[in-house]
PDB file of N, CA and C in Angstrom:
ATOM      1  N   UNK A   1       1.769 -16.638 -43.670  1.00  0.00           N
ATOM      2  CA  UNK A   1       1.811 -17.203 -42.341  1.00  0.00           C
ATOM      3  C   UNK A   1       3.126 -17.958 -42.164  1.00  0.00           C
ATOM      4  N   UNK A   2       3.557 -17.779 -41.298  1.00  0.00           N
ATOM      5  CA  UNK A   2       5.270 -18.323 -40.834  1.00  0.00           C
ATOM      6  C   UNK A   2       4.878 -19.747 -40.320  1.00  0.00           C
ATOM      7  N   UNK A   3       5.368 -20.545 -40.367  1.00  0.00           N
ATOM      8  CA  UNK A   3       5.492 -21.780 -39.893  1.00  0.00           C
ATOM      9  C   UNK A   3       5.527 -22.393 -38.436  1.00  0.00           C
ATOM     10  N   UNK A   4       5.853 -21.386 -37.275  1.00  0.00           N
ATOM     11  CA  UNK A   4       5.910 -21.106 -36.274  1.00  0.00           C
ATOM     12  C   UNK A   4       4.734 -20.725 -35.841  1.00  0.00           C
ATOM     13  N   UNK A   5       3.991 -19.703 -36.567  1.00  0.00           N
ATOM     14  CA  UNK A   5       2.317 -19.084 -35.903  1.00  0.00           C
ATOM     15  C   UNK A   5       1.494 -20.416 -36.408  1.00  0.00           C
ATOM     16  N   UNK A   6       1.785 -21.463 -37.665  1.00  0.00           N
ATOM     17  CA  UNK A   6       1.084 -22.502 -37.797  1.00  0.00           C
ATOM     18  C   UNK A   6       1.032 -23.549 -37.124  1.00  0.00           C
ATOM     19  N   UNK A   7       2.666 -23.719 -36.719  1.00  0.00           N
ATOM     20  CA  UNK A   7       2.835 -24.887 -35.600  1.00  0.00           C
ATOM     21  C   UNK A   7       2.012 -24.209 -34.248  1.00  0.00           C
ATOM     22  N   UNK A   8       2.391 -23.047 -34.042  1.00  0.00           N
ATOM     23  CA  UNK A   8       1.317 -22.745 -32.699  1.00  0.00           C
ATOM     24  C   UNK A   8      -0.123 -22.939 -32.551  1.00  0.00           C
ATOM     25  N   UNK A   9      -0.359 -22.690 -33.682  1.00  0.00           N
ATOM     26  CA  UNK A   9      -1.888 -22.748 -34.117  1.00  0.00           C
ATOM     27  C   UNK A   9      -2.328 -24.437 -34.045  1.00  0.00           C
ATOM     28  N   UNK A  10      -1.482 -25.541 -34.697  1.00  0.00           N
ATOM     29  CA  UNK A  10      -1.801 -27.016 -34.249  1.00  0.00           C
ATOM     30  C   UNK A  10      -1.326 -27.037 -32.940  1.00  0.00           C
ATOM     31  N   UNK A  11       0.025 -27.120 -31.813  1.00  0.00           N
ATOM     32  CA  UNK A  11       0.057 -26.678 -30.840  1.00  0.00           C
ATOM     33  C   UNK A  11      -1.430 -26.609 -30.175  1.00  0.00           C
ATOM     34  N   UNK A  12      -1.899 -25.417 -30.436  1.00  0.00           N
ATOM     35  CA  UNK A  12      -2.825 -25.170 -29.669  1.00  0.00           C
ATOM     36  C   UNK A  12      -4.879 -25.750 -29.969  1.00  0.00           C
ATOM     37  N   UNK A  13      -4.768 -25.908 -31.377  1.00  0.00           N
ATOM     38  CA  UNK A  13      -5.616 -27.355 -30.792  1.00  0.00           C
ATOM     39  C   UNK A  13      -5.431 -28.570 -30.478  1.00  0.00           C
ATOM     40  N   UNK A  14      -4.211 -29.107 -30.614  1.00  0.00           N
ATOM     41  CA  UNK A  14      -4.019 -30.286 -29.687  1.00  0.00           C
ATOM     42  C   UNK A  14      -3.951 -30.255 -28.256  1.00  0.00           C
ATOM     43  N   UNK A  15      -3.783 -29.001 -27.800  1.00  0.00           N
ATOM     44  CA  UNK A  15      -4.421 -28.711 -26.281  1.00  0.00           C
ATOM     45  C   UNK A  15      -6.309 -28.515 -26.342  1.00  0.00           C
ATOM     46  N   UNK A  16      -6.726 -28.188 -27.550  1.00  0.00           N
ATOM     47  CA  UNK A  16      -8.075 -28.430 -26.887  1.00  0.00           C
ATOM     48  C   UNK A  16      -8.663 -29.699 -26.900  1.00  0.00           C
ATOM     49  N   UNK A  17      -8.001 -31.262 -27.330  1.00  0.00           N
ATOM     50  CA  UNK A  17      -8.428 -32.166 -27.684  1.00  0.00           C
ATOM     51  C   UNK A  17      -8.204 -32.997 -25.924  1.00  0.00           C
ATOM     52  N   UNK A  18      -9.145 -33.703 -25.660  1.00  0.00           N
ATOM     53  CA  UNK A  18      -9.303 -34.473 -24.576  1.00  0.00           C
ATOM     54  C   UNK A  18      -8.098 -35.396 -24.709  1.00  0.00           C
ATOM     55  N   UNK A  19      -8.017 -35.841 -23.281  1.00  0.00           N
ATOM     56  CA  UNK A  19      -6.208 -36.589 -23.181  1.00  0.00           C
ATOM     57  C   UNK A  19      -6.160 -37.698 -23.920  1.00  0.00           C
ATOM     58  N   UNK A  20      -7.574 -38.387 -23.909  1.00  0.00           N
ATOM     59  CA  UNK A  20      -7.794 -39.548 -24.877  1.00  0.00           C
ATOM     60  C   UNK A  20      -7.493 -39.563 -26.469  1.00  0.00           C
ATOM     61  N   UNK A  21      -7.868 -38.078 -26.997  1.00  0.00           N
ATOM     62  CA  UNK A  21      -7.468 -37.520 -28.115  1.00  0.00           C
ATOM     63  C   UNK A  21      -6.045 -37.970 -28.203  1.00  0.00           C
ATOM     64  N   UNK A  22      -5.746 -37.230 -27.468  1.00  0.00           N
ATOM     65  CA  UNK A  22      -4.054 -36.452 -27.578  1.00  0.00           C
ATOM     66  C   UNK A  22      -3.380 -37.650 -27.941  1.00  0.00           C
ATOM     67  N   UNK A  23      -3.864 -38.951 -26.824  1.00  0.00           N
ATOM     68  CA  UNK A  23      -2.531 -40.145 -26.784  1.00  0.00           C
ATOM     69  C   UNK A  23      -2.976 -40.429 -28.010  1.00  0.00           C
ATOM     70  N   UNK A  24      -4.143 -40.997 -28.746  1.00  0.00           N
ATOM     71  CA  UNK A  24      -4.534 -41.534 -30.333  1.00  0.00           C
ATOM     72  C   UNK A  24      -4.033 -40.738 -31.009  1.00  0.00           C
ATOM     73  N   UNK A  25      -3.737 -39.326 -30.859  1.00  0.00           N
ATOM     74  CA  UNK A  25      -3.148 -38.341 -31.599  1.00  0.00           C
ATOM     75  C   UNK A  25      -1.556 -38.947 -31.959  1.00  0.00           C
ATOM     76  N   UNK A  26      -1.238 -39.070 -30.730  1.00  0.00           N
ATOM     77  CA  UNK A  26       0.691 -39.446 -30.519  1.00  0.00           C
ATOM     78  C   UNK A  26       0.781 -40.887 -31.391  1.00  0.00           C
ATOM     79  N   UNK A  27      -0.457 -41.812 -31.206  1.00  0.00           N
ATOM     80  CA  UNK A  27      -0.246 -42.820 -31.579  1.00  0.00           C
ATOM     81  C   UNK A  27      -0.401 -43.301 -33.225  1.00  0.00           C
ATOM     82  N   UNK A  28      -1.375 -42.186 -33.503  1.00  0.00           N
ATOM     83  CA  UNK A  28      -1.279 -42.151 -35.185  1.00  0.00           C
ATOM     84  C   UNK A  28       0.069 -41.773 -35.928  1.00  0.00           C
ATOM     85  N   UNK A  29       0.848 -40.364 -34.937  1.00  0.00           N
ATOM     86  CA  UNK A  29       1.469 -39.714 -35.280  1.00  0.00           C
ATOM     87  C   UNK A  29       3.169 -40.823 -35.787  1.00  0.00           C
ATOM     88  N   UNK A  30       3.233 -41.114 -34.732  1.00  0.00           N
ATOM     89  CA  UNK A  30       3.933 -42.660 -34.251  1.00  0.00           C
ATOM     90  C   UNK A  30       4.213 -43.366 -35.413  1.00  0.00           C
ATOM     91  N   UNK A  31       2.734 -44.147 -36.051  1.00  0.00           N
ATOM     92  CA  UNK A  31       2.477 -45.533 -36.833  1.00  0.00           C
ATOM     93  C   UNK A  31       3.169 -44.732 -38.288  1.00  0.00           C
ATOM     94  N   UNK A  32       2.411 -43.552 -38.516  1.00  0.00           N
ATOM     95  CA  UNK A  32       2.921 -42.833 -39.736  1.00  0.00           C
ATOM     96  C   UNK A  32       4.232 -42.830 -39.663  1.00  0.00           C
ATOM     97  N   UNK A  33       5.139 -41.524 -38.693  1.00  0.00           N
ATOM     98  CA  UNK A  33       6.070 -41.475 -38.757  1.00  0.00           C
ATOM     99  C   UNK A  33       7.148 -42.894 -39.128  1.00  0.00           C
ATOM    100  N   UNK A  34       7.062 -43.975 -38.486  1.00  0.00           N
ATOM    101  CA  UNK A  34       7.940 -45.175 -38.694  1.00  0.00           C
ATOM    102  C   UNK A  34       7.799 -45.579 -40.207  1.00  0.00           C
ATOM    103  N   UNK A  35       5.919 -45.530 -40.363  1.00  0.00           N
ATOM    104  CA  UNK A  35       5.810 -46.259 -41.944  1.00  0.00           C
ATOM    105  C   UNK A  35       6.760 -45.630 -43.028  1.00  0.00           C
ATOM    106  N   UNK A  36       6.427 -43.969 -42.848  1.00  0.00           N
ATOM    107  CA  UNK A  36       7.558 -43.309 -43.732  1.00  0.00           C
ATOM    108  C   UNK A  36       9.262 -43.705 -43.435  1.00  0.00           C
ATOM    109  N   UNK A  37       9.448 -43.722 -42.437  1.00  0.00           N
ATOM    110  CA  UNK A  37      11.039 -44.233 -42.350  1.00  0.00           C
ATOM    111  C   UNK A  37      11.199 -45.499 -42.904  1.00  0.00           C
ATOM    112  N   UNK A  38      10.283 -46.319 -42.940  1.00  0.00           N
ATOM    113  CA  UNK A  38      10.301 -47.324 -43.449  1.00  0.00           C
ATOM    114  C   UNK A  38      10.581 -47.543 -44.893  1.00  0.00           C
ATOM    115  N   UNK A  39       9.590 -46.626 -45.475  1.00  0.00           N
ATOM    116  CA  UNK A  39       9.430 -46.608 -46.916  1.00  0.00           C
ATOM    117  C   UNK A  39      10.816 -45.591 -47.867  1.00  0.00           C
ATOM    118  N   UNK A  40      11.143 -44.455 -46.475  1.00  0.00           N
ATOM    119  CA  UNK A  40      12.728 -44.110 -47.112  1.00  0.00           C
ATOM    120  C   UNK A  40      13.460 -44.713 -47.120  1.00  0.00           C
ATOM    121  N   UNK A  41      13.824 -45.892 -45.999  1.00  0.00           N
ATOM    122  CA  UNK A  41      14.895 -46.999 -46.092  1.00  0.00           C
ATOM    123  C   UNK A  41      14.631 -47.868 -47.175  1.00  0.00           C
ATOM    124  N   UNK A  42      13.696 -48.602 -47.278  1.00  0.00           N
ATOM    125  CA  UNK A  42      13.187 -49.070 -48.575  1.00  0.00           C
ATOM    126  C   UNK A  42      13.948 -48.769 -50.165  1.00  0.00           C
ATOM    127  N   UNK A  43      13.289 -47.450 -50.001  1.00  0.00           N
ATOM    128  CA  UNK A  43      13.481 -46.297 -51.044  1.00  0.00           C
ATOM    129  C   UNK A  43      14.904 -47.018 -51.466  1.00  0.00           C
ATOM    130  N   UNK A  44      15.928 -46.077 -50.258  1.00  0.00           N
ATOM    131  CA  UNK A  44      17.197 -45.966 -50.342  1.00  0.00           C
ATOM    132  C   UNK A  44      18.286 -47.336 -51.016  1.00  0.00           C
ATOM    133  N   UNK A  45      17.206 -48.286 -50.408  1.00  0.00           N
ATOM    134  CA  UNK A  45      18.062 -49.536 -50.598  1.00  0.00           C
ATOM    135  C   UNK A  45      17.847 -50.050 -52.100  1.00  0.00           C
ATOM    136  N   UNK A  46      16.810 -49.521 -52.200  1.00  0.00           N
ATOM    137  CA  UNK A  46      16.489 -49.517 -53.918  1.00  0.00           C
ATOM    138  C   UNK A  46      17.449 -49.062 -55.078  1.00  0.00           C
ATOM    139  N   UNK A  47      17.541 -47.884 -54.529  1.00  0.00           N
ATOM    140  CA  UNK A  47      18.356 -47.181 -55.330  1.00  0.00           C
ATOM    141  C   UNK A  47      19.510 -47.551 -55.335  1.00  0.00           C
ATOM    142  N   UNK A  48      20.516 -47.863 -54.155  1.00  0.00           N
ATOM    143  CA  UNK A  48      21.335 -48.708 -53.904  1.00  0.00           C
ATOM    144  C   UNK A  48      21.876 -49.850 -54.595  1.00  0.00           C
ATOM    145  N   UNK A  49      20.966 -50.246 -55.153  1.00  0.00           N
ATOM    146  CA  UNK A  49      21.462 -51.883 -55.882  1.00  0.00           C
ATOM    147  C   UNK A  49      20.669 -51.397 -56.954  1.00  0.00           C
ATOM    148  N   UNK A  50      20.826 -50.194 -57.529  1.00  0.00           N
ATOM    149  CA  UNK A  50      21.008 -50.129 -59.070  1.00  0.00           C
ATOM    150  C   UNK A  50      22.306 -49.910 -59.556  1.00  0.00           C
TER     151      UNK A  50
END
């Protein structure tokens, strides 16, 4: 499976999820995404001052 028919495939149940879904969807998506940037900057600065 190509990565593209998978993204379509989430794509397309996040259209069957109610709008209420969707925004808690965006908003999980959100909290994660930053925590990880967080934890690569972190990371980085670690490594940094070795």
């Amino acid at each position: 499976m190509t990565s593209i028919s998978r993204l379509d495939r989430v794509l397309e149940s996040i259209e069957n999820l109610s709008v209420d879904e969707q925004e808690t969807l965006i908003d999980l998506r959100s909290h994660r995404l930053a925590e990880r940037r967080r934890s690569e900057i972190a990371a980085n600065i670690a490594q940094a001052q070795v």
